[in-house]
C-alpha atoms as a PDB file:
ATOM      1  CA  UNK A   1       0.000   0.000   0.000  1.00  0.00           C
ATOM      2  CA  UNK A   2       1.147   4.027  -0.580  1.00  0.00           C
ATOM      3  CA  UNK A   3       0.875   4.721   3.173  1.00  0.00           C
ATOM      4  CA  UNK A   4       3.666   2.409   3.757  1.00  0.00           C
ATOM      5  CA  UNK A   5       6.339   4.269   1.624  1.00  0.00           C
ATOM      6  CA  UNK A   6       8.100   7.181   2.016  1.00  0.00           C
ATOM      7  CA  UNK A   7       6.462  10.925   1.122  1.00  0.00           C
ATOM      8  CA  UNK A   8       9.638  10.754  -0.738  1.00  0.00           C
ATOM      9  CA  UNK A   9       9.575   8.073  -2.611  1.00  0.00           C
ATOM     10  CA  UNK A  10       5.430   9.013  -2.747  1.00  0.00           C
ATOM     11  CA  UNK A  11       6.093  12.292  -4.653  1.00  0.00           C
ATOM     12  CA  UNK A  12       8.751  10.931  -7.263  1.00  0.00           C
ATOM     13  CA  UNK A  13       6.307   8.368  -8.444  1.00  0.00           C
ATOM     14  CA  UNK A  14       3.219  11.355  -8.836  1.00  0.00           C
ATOM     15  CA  UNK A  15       5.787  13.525 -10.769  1.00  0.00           C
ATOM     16  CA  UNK A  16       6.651  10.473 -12.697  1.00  0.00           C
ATOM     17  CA  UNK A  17       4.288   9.098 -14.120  1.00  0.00           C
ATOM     18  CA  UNK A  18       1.476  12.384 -13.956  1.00  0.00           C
ATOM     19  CA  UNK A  19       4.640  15.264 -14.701  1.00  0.00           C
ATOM     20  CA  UNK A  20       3.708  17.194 -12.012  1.00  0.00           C
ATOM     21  CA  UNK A  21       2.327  16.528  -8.670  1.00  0.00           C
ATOM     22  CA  UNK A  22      -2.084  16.756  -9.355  1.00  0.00           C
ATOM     23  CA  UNK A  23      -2.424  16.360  -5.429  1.00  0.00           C
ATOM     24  CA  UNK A  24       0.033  17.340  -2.593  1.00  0.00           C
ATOM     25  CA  UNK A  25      -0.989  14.285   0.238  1.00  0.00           C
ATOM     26  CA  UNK A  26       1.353  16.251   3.049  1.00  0.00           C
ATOM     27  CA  UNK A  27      -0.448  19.755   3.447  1.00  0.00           C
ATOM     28  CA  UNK A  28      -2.953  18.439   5.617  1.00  0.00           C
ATOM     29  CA  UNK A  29      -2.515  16.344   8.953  1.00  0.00           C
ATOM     30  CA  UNK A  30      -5.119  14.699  11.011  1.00  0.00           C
ATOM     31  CA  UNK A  31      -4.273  14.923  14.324  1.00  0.00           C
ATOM     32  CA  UNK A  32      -5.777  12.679  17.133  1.00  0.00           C
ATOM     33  CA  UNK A  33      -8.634  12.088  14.851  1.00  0.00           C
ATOM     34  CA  UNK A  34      -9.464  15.614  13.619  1.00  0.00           C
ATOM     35  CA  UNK A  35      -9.209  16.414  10.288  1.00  0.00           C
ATOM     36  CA  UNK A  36      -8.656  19.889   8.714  1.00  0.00           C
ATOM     37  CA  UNK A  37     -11.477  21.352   6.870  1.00  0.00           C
ATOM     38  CA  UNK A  38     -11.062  23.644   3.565  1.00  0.00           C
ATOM     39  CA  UNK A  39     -13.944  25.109   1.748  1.00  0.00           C
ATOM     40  CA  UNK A  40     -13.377  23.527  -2.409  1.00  0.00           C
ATOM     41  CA  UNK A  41     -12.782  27.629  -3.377  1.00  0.00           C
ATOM     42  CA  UNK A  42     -10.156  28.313  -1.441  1.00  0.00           C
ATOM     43  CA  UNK A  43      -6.170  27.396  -1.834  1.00  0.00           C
ATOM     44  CA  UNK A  44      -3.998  26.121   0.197  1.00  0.00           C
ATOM     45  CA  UNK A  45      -0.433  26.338  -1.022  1.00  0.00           C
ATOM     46  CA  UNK A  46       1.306  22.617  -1.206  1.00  0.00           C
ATOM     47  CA  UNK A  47       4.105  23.693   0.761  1.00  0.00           C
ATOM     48  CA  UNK A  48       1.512  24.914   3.483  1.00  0.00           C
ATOM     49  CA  UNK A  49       1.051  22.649   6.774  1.00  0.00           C
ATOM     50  CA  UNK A  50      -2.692  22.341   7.681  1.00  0.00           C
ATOM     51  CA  UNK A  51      -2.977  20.151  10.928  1.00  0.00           C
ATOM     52  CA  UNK A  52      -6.143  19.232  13.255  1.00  0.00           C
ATOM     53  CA  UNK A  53      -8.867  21.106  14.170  1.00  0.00           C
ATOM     54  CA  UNK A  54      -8.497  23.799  11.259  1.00  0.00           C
ATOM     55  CA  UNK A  55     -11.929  25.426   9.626  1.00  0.00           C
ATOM     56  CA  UNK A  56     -11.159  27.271   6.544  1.00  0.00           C
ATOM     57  CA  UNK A  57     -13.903  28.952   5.069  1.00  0.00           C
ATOM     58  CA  UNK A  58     -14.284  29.838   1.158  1.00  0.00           C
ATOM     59  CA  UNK A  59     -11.347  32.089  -0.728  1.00  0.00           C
ATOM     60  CA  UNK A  60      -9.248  31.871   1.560  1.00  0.00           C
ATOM     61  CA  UNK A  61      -5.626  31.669   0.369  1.00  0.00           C
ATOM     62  CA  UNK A  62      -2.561  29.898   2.720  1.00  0.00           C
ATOM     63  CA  UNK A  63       0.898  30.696   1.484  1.00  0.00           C
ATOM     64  CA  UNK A  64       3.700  28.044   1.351  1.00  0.00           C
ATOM     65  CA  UNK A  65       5.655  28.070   4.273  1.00  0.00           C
ATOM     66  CA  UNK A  66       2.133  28.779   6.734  1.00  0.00           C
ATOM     67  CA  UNK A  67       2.021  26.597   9.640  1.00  0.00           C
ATOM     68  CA  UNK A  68      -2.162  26.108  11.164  1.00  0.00           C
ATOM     69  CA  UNK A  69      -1.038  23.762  14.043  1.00  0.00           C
ATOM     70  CA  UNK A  70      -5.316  23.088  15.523  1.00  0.00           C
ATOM     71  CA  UNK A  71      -3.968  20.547  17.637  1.00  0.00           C
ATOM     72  CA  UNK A  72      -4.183  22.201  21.379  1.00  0.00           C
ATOM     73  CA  UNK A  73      -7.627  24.193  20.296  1.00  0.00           C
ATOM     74  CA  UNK A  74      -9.250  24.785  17.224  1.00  0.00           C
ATOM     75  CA  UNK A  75      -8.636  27.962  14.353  1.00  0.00           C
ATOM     76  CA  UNK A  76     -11.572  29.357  12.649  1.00  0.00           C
ATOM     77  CA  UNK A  77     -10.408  31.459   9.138  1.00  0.00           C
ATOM     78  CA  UNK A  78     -13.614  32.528   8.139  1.00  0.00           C
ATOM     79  CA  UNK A  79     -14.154  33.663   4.477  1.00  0.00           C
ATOM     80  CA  UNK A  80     -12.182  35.771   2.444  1.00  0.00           C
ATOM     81  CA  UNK A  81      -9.018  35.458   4.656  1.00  0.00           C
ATOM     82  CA  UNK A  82      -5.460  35.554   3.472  1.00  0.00           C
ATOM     83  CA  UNK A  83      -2.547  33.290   5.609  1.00  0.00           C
ATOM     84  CA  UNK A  84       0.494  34.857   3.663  1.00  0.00           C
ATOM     85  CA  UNK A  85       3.498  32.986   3.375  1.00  0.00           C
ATOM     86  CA  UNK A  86       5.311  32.028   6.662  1.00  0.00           C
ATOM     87  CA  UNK A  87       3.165  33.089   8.797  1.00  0.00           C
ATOM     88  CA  UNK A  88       2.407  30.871  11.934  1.00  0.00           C
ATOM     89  CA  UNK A  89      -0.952  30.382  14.105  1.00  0.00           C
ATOM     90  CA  UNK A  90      -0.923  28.868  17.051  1.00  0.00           C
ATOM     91  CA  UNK A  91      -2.707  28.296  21.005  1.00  0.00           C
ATOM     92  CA  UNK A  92      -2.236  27.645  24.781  1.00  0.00           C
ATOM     93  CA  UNK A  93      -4.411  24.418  24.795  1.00  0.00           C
ATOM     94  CA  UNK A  94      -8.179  24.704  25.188  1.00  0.00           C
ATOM     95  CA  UNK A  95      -8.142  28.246  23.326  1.00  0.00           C
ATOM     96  CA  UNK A  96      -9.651  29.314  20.015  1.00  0.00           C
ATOM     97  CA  UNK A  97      -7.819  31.085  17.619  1.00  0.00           C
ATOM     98  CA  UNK A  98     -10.861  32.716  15.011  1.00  0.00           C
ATOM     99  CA  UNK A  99      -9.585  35.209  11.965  1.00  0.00           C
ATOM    100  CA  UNK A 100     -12.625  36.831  11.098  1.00  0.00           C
ATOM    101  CA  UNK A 101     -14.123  37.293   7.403  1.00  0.00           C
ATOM    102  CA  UNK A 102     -11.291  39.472   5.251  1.00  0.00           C
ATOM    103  CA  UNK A 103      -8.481  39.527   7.956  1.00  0.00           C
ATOM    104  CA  UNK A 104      -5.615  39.616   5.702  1.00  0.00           C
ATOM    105  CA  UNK A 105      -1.912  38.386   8.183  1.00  0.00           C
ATOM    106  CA  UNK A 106       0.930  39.288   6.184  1.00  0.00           C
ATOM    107  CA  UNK A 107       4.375  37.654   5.469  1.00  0.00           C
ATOM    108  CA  UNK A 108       6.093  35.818   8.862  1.00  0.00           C
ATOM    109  CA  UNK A 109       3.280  36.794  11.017  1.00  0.00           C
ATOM    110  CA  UNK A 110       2.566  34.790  14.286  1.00  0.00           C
ATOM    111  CA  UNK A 111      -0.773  34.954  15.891  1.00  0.00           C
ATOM    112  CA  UNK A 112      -1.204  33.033  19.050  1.00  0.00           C
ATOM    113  CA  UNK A 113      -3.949  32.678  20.904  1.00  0.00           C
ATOM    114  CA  UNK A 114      -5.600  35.158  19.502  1.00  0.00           C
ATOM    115  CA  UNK A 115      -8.788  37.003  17.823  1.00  0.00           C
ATOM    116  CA  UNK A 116      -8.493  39.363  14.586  1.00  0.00           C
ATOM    117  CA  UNK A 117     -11.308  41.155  13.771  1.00  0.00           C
ATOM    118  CA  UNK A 118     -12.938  41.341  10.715  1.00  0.00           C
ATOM    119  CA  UNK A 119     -11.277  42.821   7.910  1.00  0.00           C
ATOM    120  CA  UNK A 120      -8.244  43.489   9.658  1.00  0.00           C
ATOM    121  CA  UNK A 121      -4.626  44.143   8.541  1.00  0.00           C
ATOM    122  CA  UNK A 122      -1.590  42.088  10.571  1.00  0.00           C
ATOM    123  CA  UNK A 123       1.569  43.869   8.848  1.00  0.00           C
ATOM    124  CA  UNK A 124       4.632  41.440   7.901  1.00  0.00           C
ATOM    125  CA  UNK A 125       6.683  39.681  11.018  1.00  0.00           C
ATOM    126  CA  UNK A 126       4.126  41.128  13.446  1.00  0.00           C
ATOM    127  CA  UNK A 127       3.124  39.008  16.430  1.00  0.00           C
ATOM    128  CA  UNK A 128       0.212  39.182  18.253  1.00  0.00           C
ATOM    129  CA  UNK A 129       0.359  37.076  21.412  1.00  0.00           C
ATOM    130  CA  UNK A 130      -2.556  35.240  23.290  1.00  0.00           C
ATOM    131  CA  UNK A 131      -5.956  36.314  24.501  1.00  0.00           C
ATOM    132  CA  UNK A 132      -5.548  39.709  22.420  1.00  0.00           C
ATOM    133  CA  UNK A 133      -8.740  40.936  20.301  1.00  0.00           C
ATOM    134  CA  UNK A 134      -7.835  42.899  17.780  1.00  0.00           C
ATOM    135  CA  UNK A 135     -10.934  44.847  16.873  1.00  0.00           C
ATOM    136  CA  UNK A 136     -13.021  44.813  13.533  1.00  0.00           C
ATOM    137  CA  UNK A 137     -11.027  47.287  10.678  1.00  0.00           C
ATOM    138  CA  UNK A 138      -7.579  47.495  12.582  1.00  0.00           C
ATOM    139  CA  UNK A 139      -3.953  47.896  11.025  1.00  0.00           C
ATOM    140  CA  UNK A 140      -1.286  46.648  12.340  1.00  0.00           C
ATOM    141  CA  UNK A 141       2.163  48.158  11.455  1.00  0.00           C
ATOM    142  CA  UNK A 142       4.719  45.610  10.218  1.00  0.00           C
ATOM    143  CA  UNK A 143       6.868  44.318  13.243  1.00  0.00           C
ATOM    144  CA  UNK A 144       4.483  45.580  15.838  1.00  0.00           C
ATOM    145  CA  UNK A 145       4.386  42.933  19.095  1.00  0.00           C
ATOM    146  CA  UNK A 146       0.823  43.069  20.814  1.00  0.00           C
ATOM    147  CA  UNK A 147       1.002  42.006  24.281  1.00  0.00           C
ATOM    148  CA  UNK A 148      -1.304  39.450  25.921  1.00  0.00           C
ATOM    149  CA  UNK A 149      -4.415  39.956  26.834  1.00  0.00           C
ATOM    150  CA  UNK A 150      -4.229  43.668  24.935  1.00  0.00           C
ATOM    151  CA  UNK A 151      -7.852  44.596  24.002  1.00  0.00           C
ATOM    152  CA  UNK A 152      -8.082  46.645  20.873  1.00  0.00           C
ATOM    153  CA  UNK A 153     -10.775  49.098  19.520  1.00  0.00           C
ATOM    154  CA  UNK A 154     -12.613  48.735  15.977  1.00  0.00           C
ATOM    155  CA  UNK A 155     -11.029  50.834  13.690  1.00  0.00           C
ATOM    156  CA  UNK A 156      -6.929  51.191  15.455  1.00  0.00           C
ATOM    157  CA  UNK A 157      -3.971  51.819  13.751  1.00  0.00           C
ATOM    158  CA  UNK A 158      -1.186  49.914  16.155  1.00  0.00           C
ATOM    159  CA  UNK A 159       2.212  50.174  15.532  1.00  0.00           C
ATOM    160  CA  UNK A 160       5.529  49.618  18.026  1.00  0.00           C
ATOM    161  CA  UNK A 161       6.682  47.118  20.263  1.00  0.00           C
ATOM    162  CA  UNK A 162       4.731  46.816  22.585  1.00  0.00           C
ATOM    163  CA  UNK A 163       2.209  47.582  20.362  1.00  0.00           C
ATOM    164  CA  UNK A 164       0.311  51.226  20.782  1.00  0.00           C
ATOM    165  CA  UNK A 165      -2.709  52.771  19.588  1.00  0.00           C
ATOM    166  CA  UNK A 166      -1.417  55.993  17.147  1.00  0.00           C
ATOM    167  CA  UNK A 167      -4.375  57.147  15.428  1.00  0.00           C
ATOM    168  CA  UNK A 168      -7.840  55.879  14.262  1.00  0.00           C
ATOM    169  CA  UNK A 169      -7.826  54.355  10.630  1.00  0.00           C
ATOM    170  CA  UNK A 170     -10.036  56.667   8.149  1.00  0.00           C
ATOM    171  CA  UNK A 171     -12.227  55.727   5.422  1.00  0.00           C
ATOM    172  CA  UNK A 172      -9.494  56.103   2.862  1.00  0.00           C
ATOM    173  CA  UNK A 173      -7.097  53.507   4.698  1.00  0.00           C
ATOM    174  CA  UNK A 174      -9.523  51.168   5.144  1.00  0.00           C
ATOM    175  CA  UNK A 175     -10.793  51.240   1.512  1.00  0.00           C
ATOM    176  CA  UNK A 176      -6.842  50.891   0.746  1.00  0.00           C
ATOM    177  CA  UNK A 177      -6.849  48.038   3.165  1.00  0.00           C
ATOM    178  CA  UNK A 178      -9.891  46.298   1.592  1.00  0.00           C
ATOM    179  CA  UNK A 179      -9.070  46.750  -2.103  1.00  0.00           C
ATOM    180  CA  UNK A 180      -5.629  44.722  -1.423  1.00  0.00           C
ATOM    181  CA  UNK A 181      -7.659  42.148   0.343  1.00  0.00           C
ATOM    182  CA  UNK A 182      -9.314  41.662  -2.781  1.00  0.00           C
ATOM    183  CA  UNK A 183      -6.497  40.584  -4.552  1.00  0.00           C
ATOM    184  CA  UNK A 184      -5.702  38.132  -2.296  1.00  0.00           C
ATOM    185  CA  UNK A 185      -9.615  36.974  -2.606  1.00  0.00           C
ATOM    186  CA  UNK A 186      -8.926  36.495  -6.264  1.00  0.00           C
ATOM    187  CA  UNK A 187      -5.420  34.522  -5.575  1.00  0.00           C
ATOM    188  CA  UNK A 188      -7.132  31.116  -5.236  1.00  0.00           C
ATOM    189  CA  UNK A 189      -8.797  31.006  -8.231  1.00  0.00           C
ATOM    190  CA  UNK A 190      -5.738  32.433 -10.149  1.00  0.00           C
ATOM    191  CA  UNK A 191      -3.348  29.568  -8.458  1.00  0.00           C
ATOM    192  CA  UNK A 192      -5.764  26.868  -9.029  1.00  0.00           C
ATOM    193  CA  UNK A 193      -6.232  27.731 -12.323  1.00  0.00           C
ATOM    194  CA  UNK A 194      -2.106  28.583 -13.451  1.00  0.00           C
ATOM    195  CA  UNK A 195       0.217  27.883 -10.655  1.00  0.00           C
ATOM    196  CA  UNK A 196       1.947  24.561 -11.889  1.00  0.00           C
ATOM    197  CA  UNK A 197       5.183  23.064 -11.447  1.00  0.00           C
ATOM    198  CA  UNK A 198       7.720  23.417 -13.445  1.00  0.00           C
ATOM    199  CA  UNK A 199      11.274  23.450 -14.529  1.00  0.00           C
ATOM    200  CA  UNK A 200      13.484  26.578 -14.573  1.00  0.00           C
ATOM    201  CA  UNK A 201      14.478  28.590 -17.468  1.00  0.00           C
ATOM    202  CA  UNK A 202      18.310  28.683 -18.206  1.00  0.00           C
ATOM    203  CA  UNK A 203      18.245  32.568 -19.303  1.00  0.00           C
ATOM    204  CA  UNK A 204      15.072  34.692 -18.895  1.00  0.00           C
ATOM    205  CA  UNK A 205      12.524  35.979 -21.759  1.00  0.00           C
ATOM    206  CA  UNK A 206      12.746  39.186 -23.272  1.00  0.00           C
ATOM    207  CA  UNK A 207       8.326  39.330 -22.630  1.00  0.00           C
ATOM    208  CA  UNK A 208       7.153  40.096 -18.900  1.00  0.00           C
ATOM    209  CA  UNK A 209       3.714  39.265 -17.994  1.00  0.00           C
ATOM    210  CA  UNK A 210       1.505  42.605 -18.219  1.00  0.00           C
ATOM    211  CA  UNK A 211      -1.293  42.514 -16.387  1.00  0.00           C
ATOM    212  CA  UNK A 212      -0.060  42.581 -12.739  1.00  0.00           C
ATOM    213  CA  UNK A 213      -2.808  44.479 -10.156  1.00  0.00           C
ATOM    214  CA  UNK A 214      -2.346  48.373 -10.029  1.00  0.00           C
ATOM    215  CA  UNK A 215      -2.147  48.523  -6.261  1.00  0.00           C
ATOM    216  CA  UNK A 216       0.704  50.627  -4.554  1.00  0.00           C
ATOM    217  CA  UNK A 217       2.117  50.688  -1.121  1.00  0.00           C
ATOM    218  CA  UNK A 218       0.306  52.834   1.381  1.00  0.00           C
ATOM    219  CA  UNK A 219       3.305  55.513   1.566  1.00  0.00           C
ATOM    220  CA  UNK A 220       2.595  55.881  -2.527  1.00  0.00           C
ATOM    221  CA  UNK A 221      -0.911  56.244  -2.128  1.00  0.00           C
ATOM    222  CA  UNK A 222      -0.411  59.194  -0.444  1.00  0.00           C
END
């Protein structure tokens, strides 16, 4: 039987015989029983680690390198959600971790413990620690450290370590906010439907791909 050999040895024969793996089997881990769950319209990159009590609702996208560890207490990602690449969420046992619809955690974030409100922004390599609810509409500045048990109001801008409340976010930073969101919404479809394995090129083409979003940084909006 397959279960008996190596993932290893496993792989070689998919990208053998089907050129190119159709199905990662290693993503997702059951864990004590539980098995992850993952709505048929979202993505879940192959190089992502799913495990246990994980609910992930519909277009959501999970970047390679994310690590969903439900096995101390279960995470809800509700729809729309983006896990970018990296990024790690985790518990104390018993808790429940719950990203709301549209939070968007960017690159090498950790959230532990924790609640983020909906349609939220977690800047890159920021870590929000345990029992902290981050409330509905916040940004979070990239490298920011929330402390435990921090309640935060709808509509914050944190930044700092620890973490402080600067200023309240306005319509136009929240419309920013949700329009980048939206790419991420469309990622899933866009990776199920083009992102394939492949071998490299030796030198590169003289033709770029042209229809990249037009979405700038914050700082250029303004």
């Amino acid at each position: 039987m397959w279960w008996r050999y190596s993932k290893d040895f496993v792989t070689a024969l998919i990208n053998r015989f089907f050129n190119g793996p159709l199905i990662n089997l290693y993503m997702f881990y059951s864990f004590k029983g539980i098995r992850p769950v993952a709505d048929k319209t979202s993505f879940i990159h192959p190089q992502a680690v799913v495990t246990g009590d994980v609910v992930i609702g519909k277009y959501c996208y999970i970047g390679p390198g994310a690590a969903l560890r439900g096995d101390w207490g279960r995470i809800i990602i509700e729809d729309g959600c983006n896990v970018q690449e990296n990024c790690t969420i985790h518990m104390f046992p018993g808790v429940k971790v719950i990203l709301r619809e549209g939070a968007h955690i960017g690159h090498g974030a950790i959230i532990h413990g924790a609640q983020i409100g909906k349609n939220c922004l977690v800047g890159m390599n920021s870590v929000i620690m345990d029992q902290v609810d981050l409330g509905d509409e916040s940004v979070v500045g990239a490298l920011t450290f929330i402390k435990e048990g921090t309640i935060i109001p709808p509509r914050s801008v944190v930044l700092g370590s620890p973490g402080k409340i600067i200023k309240q976010v306005t319509d136009r930073m929240l419309d920013w906010k949700t329009e980048g969101t939206r790419l991420y919404q469309q990622l899933p479809r866009d990776c199920t439907d083009s992102l394939k394995p492949c071998k490299p090129r030796r030198k590169p083409t003289k033709t770029t791909p042209k229809d990249h979003p037009d979405y700038k940084s914050w700082k250029k909006t303004n």
